[in-house]
C-alpha atoms as a PDB file:
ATOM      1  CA  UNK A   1       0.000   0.000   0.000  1.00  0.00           C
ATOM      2  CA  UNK A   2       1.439   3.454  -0.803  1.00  0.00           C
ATOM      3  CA  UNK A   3       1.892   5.869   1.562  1.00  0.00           C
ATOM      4  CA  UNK A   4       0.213   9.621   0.821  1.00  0.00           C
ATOM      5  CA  UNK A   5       2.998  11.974  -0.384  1.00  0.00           C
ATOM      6  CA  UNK A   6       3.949  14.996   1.615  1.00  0.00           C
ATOM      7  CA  UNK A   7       2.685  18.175   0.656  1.00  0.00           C
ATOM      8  CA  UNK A   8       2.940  21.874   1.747  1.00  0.00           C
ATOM      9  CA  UNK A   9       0.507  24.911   1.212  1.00  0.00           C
ATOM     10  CA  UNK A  10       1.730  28.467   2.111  1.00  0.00           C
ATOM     11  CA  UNK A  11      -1.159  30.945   3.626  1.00  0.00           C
ATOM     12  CA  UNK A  12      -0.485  34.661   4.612  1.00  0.00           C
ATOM     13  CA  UNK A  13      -2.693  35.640   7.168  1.00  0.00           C
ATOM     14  CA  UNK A  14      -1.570  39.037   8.559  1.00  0.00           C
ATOM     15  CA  UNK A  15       1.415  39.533  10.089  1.00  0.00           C
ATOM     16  CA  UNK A  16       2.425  35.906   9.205  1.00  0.00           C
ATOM     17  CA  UNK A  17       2.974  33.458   6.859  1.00  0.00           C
ATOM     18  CA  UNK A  18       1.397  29.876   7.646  1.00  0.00           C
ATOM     19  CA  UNK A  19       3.154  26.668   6.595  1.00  0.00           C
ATOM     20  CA  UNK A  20       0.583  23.922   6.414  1.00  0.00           C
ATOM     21  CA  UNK A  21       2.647  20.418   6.192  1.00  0.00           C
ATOM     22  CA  UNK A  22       0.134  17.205   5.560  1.00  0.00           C
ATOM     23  CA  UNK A  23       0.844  14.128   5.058  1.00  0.00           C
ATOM     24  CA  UNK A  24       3.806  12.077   6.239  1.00  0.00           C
ATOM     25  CA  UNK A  25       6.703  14.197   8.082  1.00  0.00           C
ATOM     26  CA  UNK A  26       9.024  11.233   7.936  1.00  0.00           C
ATOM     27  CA  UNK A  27      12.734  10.792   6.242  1.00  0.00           C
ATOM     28  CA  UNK A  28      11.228  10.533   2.682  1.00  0.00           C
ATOM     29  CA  UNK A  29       8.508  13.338   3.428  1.00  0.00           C
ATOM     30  CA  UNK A  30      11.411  15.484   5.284  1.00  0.00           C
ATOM     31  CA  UNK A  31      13.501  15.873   1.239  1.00  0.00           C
ATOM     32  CA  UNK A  32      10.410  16.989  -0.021  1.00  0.00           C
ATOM     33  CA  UNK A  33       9.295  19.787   1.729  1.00  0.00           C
ATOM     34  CA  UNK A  34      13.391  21.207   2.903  1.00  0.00           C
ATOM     35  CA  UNK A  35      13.631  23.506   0.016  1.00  0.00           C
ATOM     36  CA  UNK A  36       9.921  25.039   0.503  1.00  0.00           C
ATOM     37  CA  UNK A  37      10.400  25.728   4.134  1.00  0.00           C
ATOM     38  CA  UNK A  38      13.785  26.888   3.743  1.00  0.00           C
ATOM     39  CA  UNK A  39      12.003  29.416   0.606  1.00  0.00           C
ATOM     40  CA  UNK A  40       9.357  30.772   2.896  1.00  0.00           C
ATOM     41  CA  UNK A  41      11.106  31.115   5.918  1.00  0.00           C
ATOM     42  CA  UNK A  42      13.963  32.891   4.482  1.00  0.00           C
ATOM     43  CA  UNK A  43      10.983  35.313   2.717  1.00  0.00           C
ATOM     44  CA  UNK A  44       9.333  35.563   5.816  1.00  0.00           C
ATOM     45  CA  UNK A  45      12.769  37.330   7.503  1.00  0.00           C
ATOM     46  CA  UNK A  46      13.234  39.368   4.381  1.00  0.00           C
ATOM     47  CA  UNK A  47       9.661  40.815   4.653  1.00  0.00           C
ATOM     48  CA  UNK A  48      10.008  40.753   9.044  1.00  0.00           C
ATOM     49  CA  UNK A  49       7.303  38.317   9.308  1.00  0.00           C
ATOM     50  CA  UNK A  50       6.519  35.714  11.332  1.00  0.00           C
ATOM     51  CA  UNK A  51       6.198  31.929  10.245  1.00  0.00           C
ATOM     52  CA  UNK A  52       3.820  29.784  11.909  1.00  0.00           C
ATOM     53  CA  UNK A  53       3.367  25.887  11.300  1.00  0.00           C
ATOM     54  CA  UNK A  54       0.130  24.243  10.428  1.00  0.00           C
ATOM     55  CA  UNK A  55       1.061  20.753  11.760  1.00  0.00           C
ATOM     56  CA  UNK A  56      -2.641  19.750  12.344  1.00  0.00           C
ATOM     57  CA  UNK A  57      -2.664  17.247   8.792  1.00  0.00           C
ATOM     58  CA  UNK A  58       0.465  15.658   9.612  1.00  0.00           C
ATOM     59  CA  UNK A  59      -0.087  12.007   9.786  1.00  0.00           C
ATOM     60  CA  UNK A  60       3.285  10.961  11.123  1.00  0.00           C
ATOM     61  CA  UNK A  61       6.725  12.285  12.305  1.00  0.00           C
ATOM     62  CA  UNK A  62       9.976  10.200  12.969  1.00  0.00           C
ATOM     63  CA  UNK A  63      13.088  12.083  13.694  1.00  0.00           C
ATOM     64  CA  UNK A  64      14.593  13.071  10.307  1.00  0.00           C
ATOM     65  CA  UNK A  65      10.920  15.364  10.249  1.00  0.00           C
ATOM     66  CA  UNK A  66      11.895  16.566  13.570  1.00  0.00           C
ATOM     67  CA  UNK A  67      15.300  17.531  12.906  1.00  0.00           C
ATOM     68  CA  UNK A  68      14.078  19.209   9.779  1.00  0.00           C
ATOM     69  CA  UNK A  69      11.481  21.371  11.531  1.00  0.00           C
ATOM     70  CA  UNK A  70      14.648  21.896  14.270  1.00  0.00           C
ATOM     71  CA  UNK A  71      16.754  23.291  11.395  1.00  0.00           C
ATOM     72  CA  UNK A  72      13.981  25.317   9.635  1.00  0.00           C
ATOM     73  CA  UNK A  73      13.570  27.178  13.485  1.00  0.00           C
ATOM     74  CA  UNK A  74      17.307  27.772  13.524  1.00  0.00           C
ATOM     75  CA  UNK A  75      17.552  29.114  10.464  1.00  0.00           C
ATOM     76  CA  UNK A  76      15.015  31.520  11.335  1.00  0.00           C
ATOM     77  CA  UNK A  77      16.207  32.617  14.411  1.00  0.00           C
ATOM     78  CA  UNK A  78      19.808  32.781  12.783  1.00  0.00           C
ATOM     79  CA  UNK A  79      17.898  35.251  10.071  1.00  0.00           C
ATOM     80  CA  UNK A  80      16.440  37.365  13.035  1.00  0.00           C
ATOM     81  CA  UNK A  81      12.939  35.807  12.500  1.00  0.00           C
ATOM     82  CA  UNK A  82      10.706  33.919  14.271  1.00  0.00           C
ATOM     83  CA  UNK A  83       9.039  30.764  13.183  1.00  0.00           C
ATOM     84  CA  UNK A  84       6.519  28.742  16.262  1.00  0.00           C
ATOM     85  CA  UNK A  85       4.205  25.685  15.787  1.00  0.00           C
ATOM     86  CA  UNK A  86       1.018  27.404  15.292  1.00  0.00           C
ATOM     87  CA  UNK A  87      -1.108  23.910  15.294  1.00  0.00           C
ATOM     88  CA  UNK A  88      -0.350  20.284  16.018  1.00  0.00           C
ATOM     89  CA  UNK A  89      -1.868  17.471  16.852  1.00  0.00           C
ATOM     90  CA  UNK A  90      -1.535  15.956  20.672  1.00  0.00           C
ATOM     91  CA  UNK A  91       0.042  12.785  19.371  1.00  0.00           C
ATOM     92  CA  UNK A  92       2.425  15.008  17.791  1.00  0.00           C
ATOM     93  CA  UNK A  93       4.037  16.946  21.032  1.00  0.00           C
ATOM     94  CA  UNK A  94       3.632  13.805  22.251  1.00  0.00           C
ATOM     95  CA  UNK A  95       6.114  12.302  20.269  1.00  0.00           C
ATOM     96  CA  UNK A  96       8.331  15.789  20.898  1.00  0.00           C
ATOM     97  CA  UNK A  97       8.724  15.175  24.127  1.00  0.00           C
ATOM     98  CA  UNK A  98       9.120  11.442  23.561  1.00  0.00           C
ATOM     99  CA  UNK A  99      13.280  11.870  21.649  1.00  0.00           C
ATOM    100  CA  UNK A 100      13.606  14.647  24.023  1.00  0.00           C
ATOM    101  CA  UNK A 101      12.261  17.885  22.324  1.00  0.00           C
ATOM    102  CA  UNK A 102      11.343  19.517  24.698  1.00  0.00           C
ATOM    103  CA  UNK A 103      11.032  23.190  25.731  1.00  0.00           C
ATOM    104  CA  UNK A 104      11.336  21.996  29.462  1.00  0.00           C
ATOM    105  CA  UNK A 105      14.291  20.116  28.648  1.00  0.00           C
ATOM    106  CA  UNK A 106      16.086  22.022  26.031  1.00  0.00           C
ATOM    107  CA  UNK A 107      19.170  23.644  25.732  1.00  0.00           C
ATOM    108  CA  UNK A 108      18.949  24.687  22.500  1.00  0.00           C
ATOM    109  CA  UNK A 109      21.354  27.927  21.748  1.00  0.00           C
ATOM    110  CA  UNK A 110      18.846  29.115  19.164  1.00  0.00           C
ATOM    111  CA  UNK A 111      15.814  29.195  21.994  1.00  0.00           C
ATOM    112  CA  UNK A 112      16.159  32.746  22.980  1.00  0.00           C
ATOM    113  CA  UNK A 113      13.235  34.321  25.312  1.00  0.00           C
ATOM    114  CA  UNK A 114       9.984  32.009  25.180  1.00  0.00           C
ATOM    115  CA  UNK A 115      10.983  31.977  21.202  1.00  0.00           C
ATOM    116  CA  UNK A 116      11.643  27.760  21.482  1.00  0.00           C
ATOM    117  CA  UNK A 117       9.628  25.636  18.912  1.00  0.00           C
ATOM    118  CA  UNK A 118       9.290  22.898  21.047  1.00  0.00           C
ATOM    119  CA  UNK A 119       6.886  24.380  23.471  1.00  0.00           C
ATOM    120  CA  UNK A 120       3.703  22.798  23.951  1.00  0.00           C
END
């Protein structure tokens, strides 16, 4: 049985840009959606917006998805932006917390102020 595909949509809603992921956020969905993320969030600094993620149609995560969405936040920190999980499901900060991402636990150099994606 396939799999769905990953897919992003990008949604401006005021001061923000909205990244809705669906789909699989696993090691094959992770290659598919890098370059997009990287695009918008590197606009969204440009243009001194904020970027929020949509995570509420994600239908899995394993690390390499993680790790991806850990990257995108640094690199928007590192740009002087700001990028938070706007929506997720519970299963999702659920498995967060579960390989130790954390807000609680984190000592992420790139979490500066309450500014840490992991938060719940």
């Amino acid at each position: 049985m396939d799999s769905p595909e990953t897919s992003i949509r990008l949604e401006t809603s005021g001061p923000r840009e909205i990244i809705q992921v669906a789909g699989p956020l696993d090691l094959s969905g992770s290659a598919l959606v890098q370059q997009a993320l990287f695009d918008t969030i590197v606009a969204a600094s440009t243009e001194k917006r904020a970027a929020a993620l949509d995570l509420s149609q994600v239908t899995r995560v394993d690390l390499a998805g993680l790790q991806l969405l850990c990257s995108t936040h640094r690199t928007a920190v590192n740009r002087g932006g700001h990028l938070e999980i706007g929506q997720a499901p519970d299963w999702f900060h659920e498995a967060c917390q579960s390989v130790g991402f954390d807000q609680r636990r984190s000592t992420c150099p790139h979490r500066r102020g309450q500014n840490c994606l992991w938060r719940a």
